[in-house]
PDB file of N, CA and C in Angstrom:
ATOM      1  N   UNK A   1      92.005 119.237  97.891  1.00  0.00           N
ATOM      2  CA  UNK A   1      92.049 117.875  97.379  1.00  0.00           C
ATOM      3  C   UNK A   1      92.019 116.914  98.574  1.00  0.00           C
ATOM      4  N   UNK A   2      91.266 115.802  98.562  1.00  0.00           N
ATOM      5  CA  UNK A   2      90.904 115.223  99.811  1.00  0.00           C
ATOM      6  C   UNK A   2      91.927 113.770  99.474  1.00  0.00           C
ATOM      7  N   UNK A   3      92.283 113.318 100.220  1.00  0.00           N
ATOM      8  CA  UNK A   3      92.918 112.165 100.604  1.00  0.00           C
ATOM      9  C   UNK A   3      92.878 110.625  99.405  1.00  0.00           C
ATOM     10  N   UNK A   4      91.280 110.718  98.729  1.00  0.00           N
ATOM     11  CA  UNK A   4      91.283 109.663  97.661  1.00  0.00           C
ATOM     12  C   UNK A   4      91.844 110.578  96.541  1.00  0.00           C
ATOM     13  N   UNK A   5      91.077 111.764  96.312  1.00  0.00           N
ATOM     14  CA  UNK A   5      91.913 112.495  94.904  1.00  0.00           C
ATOM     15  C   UNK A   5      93.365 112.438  94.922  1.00  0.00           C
ATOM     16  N   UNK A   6      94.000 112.422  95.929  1.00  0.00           N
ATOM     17  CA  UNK A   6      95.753 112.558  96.011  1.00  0.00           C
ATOM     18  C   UNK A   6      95.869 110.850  95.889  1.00  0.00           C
ATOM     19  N   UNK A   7      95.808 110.103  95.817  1.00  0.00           N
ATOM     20  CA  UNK A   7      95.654 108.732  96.089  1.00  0.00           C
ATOM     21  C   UNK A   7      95.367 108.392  94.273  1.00  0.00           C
ATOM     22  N   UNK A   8      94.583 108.609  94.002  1.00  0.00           N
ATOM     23  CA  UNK A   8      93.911 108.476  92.475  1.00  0.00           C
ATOM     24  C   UNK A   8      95.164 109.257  91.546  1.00  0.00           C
ATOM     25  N   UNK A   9      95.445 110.452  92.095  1.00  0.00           N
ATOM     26  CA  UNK A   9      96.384 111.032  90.857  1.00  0.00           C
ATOM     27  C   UNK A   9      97.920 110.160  91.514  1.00  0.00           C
ATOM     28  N   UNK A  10      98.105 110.235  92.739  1.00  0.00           N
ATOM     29  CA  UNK A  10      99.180 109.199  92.373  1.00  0.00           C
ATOM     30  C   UNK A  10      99.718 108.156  91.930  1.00  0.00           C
ATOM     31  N   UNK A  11      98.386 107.311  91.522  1.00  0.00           N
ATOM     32  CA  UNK A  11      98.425 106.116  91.035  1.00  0.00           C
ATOM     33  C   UNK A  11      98.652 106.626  89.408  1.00  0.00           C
ATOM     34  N   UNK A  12      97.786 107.212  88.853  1.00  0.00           N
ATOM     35  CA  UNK A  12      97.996 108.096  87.820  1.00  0.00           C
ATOM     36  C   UNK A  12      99.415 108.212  87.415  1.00  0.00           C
ATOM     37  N   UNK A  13     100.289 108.680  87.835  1.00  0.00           N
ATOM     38  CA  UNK A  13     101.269 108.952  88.301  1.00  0.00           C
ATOM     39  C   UNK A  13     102.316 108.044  87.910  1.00  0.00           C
ATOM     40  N   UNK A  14     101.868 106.989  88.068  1.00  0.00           N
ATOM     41  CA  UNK A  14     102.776 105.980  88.696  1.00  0.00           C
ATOM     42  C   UNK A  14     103.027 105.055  87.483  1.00  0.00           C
ATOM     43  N   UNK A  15     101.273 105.129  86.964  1.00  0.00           N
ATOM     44  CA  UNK A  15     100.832 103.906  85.984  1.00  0.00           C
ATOM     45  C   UNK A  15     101.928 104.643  84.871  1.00  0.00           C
ATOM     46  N   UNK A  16     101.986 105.853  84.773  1.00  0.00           N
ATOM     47  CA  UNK A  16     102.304 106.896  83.745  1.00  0.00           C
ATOM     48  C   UNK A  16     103.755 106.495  83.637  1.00  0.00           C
ATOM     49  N   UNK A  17     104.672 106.534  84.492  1.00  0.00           N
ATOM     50  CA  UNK A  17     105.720 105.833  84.888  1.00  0.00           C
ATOM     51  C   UNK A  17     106.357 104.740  84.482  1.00  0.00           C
ATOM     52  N   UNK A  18     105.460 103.875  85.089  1.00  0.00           N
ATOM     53  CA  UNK A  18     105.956 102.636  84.599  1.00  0.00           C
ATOM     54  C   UNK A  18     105.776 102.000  83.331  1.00  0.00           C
ATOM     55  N   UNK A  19     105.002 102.697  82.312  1.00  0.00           N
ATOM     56  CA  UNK A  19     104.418 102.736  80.841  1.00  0.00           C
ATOM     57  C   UNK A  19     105.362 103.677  80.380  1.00  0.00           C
ATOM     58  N   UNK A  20     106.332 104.350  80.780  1.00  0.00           N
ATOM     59  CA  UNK A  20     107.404 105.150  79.766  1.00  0.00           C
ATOM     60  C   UNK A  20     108.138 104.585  80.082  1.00  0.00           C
ATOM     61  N   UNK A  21     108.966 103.838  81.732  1.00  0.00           N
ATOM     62  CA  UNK A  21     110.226 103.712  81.874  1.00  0.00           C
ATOM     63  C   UNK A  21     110.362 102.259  81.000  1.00  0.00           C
ATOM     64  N   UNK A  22     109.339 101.584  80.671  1.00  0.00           N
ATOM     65  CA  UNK A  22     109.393  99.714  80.921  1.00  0.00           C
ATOM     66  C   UNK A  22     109.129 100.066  79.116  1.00  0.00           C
ATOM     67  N   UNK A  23     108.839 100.807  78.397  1.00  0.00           N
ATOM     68  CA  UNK A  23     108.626 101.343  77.293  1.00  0.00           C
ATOM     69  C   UNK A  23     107.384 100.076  76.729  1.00  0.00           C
ATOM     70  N   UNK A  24     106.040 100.397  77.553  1.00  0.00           N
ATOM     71  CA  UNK A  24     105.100  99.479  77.090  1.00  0.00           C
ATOM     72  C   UNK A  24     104.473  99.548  75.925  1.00  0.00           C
ATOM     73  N   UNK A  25     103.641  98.696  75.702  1.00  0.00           N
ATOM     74  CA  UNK A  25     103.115  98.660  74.392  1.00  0.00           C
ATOM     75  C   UNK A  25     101.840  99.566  74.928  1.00  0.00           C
ATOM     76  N   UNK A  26     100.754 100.166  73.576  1.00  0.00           N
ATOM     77  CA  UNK A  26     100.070 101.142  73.816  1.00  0.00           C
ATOM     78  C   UNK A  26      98.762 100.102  73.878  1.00  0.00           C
ATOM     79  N   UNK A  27      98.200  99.749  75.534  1.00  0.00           N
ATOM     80  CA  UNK A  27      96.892  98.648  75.214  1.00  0.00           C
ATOM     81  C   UNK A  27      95.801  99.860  74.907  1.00  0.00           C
ATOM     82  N   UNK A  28      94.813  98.693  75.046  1.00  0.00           N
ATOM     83  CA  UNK A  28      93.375  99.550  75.271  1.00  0.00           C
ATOM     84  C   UNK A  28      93.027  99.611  76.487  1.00  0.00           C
ATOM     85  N   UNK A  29      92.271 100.545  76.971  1.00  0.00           N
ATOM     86  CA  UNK A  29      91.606 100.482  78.709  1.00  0.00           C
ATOM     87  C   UNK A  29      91.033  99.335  78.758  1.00  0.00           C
ATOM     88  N   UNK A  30      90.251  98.494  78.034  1.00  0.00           N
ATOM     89  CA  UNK A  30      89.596  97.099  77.956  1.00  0.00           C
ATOM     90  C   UNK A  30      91.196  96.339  78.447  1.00  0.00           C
ATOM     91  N   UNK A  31      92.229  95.981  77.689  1.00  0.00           N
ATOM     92  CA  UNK A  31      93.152  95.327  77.968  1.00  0.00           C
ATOM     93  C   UNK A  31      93.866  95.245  78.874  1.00  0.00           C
ATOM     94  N   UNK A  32      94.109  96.690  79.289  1.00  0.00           N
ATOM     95  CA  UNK A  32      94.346  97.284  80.394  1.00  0.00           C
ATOM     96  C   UNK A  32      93.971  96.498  82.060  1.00  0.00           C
ATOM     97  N   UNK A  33      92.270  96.787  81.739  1.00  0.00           N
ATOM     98  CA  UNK A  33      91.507  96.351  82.678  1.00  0.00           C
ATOM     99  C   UNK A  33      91.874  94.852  82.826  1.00  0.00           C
ATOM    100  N   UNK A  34      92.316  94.301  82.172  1.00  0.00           N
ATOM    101  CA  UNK A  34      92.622  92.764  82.076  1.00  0.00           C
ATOM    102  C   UNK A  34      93.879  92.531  82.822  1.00  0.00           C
ATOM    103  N   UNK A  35      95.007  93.298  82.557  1.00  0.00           N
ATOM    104  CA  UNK A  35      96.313  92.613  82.927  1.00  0.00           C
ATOM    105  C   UNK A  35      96.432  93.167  84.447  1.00  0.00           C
ATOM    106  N   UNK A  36      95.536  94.640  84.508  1.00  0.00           N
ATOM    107  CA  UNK A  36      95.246  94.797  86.119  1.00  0.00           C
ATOM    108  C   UNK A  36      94.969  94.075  86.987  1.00  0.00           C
ATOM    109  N   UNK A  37      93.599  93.127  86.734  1.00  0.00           N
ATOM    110  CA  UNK A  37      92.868  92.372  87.115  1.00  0.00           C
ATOM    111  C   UNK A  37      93.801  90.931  87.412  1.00  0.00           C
ATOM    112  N   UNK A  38      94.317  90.679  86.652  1.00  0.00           N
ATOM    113  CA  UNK A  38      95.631  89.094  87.013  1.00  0.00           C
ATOM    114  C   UNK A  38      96.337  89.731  87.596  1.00  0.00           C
ATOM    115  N   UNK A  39      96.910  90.837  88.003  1.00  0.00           N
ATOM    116  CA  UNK A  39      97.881  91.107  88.655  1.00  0.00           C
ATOM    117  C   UNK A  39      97.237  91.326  89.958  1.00  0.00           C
ATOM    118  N   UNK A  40      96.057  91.890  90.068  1.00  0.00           N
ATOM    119  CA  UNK A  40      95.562  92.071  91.757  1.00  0.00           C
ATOM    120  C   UNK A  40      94.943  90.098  91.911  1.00  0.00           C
ATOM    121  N   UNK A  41      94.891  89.731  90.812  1.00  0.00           N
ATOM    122  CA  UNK A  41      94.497  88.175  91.547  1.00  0.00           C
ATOM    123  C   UNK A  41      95.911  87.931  92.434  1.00  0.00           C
ATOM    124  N   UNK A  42      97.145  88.141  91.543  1.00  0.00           N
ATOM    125  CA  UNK A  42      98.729  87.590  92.145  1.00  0.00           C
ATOM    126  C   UNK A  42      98.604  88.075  93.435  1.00  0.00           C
ATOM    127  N   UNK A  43      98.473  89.194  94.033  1.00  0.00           N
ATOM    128  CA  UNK A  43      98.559  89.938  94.939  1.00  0.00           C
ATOM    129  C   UNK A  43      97.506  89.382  96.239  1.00  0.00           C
ATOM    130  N   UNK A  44      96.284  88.691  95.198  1.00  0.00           N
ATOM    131  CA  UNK A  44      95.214  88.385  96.446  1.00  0.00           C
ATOM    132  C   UNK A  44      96.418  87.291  96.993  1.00  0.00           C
ATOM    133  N   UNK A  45      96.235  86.550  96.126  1.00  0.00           N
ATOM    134  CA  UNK A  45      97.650  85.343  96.804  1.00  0.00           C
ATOM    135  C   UNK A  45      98.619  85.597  97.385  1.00  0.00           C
ATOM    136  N   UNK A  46      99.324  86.972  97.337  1.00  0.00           N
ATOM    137  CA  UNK A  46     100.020  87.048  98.162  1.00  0.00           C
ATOM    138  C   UNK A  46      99.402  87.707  99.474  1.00  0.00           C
ATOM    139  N   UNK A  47      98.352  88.061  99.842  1.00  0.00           N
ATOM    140  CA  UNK A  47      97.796  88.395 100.770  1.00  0.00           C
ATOM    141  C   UNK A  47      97.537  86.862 101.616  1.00  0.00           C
ATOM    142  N   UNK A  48      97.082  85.944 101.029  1.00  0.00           N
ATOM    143  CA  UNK A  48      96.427  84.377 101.089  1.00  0.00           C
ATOM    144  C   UNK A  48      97.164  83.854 102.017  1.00  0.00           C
ATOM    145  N   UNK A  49      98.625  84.024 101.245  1.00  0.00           N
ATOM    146  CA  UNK A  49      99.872  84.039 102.016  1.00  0.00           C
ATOM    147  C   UNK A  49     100.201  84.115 103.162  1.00  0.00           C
ATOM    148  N   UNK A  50     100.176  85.528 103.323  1.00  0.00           N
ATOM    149  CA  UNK A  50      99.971  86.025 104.761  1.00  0.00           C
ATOM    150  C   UNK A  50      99.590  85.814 105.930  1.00  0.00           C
ATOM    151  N   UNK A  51      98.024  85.461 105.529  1.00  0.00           N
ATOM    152  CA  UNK A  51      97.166  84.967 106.478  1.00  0.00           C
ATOM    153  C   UNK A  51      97.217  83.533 107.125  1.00  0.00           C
ATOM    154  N   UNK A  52      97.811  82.394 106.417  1.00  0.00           N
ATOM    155  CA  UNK A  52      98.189  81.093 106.457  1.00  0.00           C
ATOM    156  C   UNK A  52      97.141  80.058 106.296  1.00  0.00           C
ATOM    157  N   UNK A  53      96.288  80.416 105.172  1.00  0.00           N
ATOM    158  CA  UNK A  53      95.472  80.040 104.320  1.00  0.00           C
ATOM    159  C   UNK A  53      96.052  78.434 104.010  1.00  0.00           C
ATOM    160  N   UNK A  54      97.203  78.255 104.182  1.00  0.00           N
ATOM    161  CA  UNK A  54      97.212  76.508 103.985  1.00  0.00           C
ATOM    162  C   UNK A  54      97.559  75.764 105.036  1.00  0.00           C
ATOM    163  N   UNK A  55      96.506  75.088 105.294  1.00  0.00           N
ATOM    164  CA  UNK A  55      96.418  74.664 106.482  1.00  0.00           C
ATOM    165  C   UNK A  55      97.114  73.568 106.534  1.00  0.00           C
ATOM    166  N   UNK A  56      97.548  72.787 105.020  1.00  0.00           N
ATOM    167  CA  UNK A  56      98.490  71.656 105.511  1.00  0.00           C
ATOM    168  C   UNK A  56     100.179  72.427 105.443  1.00  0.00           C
ATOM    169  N   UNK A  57     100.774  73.534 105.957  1.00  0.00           N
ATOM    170  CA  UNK A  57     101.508  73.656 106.751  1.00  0.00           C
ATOM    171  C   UNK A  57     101.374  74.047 107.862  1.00  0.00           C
ATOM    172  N   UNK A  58     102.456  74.371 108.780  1.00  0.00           N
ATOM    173  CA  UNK A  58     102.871  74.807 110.278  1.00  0.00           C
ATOM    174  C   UNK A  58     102.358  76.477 110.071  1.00  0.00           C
ATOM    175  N   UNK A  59     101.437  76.934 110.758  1.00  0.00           N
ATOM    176  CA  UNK A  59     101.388  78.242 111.168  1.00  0.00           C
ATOM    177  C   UNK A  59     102.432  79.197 111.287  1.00  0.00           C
ATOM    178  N   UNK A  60     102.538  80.446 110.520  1.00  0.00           N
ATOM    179  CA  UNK A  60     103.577  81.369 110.988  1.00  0.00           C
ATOM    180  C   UNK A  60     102.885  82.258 111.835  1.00  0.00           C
ATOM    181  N   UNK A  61     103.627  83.025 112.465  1.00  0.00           N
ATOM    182  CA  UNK A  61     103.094  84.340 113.195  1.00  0.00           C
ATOM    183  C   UNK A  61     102.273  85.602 112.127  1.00  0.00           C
ATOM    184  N   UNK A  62     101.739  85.985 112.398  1.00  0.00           N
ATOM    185  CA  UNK A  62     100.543  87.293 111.453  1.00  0.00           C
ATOM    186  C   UNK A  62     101.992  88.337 111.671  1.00  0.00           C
ATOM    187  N   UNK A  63     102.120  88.593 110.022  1.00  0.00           N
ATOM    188  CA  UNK A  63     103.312  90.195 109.907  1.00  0.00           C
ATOM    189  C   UNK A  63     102.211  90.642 109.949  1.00  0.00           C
ATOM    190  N   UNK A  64     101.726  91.668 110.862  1.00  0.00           N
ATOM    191  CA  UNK A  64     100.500  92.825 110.323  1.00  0.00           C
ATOM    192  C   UNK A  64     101.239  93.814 108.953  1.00  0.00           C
ATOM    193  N   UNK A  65     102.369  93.983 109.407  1.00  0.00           N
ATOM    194  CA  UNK A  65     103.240  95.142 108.080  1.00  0.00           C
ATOM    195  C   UNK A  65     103.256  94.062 106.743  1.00  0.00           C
ATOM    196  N   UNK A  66     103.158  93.249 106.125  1.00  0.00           N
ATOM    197  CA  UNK A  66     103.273  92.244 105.342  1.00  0.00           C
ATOM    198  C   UNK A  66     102.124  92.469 104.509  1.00  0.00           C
ATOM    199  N   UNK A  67     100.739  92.226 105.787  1.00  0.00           N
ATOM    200  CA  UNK A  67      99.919  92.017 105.304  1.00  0.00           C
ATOM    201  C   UNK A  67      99.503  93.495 104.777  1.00  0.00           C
ATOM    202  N   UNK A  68      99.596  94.491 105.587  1.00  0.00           N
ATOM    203  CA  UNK A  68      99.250  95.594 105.151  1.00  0.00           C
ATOM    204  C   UNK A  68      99.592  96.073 104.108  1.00  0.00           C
ATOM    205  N   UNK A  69     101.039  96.037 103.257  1.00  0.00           N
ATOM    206  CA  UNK A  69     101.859  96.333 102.062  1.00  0.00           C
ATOM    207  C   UNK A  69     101.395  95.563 101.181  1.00  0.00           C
ATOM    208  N   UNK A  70     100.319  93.944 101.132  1.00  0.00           N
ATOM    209  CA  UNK A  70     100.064  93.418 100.076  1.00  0.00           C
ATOM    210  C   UNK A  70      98.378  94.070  99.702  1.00  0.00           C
ATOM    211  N   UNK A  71      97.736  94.281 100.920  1.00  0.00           N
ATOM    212  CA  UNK A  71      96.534  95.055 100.730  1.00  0.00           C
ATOM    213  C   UNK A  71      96.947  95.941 100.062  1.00  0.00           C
ATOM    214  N   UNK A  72      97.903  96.805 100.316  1.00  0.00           N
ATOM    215  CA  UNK A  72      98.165  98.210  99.564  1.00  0.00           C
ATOM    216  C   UNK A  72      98.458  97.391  97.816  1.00  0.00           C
ATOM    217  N   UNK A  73      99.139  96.969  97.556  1.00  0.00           N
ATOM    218  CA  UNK A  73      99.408  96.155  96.497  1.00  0.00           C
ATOM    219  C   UNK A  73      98.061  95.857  95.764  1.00  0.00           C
ATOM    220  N   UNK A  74      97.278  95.300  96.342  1.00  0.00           N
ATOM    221  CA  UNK A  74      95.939  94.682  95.847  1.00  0.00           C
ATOM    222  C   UNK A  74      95.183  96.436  95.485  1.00  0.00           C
ATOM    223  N   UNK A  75      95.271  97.348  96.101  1.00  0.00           N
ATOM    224  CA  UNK A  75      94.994  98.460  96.009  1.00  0.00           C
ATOM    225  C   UNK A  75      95.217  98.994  94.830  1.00  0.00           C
ATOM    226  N   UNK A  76      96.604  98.897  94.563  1.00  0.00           N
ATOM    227  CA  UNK A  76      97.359  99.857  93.674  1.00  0.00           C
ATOM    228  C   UNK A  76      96.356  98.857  92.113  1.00  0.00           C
ATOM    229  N   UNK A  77      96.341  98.043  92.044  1.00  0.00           N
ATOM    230  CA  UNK A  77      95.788  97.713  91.064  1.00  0.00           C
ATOM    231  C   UNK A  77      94.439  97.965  90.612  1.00  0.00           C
ATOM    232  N   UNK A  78      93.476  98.077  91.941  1.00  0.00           N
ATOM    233  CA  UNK A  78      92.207  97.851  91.587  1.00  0.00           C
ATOM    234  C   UNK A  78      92.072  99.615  91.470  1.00  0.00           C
ATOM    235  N   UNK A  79      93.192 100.392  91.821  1.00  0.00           N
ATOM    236  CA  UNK A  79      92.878 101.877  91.235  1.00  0.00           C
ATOM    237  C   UNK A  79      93.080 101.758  90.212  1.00  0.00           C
ATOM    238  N   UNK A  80      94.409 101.103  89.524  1.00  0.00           N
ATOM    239  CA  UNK A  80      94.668 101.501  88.205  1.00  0.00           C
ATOM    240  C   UNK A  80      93.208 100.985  87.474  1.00  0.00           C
ATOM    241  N   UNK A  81      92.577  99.994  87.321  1.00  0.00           N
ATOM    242  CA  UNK A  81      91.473  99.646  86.606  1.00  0.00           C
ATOM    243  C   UNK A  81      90.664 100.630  87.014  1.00  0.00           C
ATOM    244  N   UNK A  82      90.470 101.458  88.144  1.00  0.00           N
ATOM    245  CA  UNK A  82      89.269 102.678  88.020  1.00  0.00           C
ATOM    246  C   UNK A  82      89.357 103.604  86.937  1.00  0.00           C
ATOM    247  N   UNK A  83      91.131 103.800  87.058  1.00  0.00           N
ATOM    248  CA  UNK A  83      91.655 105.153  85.643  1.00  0.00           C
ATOM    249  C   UNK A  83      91.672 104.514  84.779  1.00  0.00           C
ATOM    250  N   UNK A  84      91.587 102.887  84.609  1.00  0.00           N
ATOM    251  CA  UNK A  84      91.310 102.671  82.597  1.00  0.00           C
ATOM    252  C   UNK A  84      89.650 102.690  82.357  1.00  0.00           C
ATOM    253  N   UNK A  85      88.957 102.526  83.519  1.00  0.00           N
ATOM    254  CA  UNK A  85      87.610 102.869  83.480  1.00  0.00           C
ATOM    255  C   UNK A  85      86.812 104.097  83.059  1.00  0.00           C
ATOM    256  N   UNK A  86      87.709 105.156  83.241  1.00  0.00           N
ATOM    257  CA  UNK A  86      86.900 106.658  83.515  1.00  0.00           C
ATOM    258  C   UNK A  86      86.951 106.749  84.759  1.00  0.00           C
ATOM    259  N   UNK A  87      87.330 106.413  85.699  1.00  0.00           N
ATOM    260  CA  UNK A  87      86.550 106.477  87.463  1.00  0.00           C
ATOM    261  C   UNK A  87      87.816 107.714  87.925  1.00  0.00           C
ATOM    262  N   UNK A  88      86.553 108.304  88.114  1.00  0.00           N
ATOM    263  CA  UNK A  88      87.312 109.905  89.001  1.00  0.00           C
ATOM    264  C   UNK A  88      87.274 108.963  90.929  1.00  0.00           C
ATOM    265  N   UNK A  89      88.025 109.882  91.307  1.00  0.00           N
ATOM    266  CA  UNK A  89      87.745 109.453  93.313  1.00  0.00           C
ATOM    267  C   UNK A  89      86.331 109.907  93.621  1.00  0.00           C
ATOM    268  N   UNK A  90      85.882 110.738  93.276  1.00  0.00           N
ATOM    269  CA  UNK A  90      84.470 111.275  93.470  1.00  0.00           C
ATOM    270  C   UNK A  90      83.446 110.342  92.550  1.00  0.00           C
ATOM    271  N   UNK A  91      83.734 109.745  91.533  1.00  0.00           N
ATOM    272  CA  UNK A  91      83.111 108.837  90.892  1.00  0.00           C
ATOM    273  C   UNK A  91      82.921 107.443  91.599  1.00  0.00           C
ATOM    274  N   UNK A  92      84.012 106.952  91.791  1.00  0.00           N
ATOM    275  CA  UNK A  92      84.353 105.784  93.159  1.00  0.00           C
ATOM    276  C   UNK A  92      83.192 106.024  94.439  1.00  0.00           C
ATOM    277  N   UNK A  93      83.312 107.090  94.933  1.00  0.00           N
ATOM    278  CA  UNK A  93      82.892 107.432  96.246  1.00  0.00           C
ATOM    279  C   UNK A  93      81.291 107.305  96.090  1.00  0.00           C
ATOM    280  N   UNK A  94      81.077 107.995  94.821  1.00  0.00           N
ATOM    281  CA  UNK A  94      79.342 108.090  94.594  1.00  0.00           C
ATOM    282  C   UNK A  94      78.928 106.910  94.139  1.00  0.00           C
ATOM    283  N   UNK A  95      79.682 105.941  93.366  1.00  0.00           N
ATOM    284  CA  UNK A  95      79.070 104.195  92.715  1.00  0.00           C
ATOM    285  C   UNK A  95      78.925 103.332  94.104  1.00  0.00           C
ATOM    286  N   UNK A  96      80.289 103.681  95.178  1.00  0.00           N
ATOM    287  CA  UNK A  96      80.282 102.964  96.416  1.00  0.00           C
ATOM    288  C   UNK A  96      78.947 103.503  97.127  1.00  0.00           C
ATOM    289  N   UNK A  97      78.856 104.785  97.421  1.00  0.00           N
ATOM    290  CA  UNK A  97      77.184 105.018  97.956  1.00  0.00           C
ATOM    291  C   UNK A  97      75.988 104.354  97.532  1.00  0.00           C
ATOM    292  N   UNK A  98      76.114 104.694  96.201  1.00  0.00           N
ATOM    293  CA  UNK A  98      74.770 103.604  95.471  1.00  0.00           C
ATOM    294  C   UNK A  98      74.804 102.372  96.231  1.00  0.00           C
ATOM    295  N   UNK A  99      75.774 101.668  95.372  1.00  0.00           N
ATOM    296  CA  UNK A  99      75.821 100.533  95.583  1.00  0.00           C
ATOM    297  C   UNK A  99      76.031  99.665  97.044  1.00  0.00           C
ATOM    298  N   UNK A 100      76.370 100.520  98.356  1.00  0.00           N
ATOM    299  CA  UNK A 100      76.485 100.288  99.625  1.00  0.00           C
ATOM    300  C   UNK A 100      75.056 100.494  99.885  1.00  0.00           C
ATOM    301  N   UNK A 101      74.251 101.226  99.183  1.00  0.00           N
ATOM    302  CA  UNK A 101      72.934 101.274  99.752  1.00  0.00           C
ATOM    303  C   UNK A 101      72.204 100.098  99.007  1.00  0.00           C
ATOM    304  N   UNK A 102      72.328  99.680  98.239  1.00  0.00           N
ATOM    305  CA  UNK A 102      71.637  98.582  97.427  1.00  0.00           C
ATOM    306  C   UNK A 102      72.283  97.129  98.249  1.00  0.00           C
ATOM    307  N   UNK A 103      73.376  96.897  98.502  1.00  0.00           N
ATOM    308  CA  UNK A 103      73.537  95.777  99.492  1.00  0.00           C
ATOM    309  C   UNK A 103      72.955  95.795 101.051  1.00  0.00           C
ATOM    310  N   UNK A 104      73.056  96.761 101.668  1.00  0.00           N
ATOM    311  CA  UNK A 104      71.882  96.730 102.760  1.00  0.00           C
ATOM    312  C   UNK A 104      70.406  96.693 102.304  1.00  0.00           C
ATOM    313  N   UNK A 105      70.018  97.347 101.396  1.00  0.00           N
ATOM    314  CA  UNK A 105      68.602  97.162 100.939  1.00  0.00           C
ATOM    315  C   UNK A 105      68.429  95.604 100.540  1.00  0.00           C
ATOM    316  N   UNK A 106      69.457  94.814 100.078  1.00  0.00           N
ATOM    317  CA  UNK A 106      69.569  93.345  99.763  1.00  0.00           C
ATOM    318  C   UNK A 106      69.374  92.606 100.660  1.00  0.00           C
ATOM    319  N   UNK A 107      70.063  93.262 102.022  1.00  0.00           N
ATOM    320  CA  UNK A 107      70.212  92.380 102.873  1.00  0.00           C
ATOM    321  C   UNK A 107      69.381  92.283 104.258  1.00  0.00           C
ATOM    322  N   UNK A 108      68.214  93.261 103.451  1.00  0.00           N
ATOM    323  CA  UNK A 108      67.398  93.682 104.377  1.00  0.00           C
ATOM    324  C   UNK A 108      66.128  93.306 103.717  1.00  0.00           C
ATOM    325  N   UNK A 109      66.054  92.953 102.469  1.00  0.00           N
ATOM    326  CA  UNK A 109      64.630  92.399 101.615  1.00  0.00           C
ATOM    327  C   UNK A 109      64.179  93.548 101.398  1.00  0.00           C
ATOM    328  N   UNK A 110      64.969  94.899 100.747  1.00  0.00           N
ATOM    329  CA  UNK A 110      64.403  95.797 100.237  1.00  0.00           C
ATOM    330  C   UNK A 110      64.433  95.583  98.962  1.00  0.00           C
ATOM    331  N   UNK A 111      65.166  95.044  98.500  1.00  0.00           N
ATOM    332  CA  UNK A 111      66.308  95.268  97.248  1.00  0.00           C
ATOM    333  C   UNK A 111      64.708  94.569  95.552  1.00  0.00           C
ATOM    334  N   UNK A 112      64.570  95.682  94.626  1.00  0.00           N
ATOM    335  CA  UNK A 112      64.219  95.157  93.881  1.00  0.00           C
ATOM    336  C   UNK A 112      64.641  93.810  92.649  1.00  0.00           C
ATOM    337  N   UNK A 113      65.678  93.541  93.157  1.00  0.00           N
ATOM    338  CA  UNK A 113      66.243  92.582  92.756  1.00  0.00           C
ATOM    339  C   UNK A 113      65.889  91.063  93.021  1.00  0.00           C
ATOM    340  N   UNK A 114      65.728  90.170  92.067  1.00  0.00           N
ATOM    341  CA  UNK A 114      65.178  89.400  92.607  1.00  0.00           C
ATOM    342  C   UNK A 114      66.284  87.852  93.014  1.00  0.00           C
ATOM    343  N   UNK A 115      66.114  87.586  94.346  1.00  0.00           N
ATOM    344  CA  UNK A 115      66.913  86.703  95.229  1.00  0.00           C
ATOM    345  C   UNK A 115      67.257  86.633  95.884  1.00  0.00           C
ATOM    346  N   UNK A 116      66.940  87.758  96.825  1.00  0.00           N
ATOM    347  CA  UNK A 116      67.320  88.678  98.336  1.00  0.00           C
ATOM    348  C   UNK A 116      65.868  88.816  99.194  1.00  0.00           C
ATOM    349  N   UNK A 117      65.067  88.087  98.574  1.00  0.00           N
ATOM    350  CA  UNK A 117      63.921  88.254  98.998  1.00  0.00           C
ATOM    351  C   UNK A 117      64.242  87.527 100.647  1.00  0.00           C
ATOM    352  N   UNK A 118      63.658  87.934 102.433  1.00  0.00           N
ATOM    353  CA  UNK A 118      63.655  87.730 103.631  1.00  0.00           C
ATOM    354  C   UNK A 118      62.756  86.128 103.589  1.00  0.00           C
TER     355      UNK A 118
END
C-alpha cells in the first residue's frame, strides 16, 4: 500500500468516525460533497490567514507549522469529497495524469479546447 492509499483509507477512517461519534444525519454523497466543499472554503481562510493576506493590518511573522496544519486541513476535506465521489488514490493519481497533461497541452497551444489557442 503506497503512501496515498494509507492517506485515503485514513481519511475513510476518520469521516467514519466522526459520522458515528457526532451521530450524523445519513446525507447523500451529492450533499456530502457540499458541506465538504464550505468547510475546505473555511480552511482556505484559514490558510489566507496565515499568509497575511490583509494588507490593511501590521504583518506577522510566516508560522511555517500553522500554515502547514491548515494545508493539511484543506486536505482532509478535499479527500473526503474524493470518497463521496467514488475516487480510489489510484483513481486520483490517474484523473491528475490526464488532466496534468491536458493543462500543459493548454499551455502550450496543444490543447483541443478552444481558448488556449498561442
Amino acid at each position: 500500500m503506497d503512501k496515498l492509499d494509507t492517506i485515503f483509507m485514513m481519511q475513510q477512517k476518520l469521516n467514519e468516525d466522526i459520522r458515528v461519534r457526532r451521530n450524523l444525519p445519513q446525507y447523500s454523497p451529492e450533499e456530502w460533497v457540499q458541506k465538504h466543499a464550505m468547510a475546505m472554503v473555511a480552511e482556505l481562510s484559514e490558510v489566507l490567514d496565515e499568509v497575511n493576506y490583509k494588507w490593511w493590518k501590521k504583518p506577522k511573522e510566516l508560522n511555517h507549522a500553522a500554515l502547514k496544519e491548515e494545508l493539511v486541513d484543506v486536505f482532509h476535506f478535499f479527500l473526503s469529497m474524493c470518497l463521496e465521489a467514488g475516487m480510489t488514490a489510484e483513481d486520483l493519481y490517474r484523473v491528475y495524469l490526464d488532466k496534468n497533461k491536458e493543462n500543459f497541452d493548454r499551455q502550450m497551444g496543444l490543447s483541443a479546447k478552444k481558448g488556449y489557442e498561442l
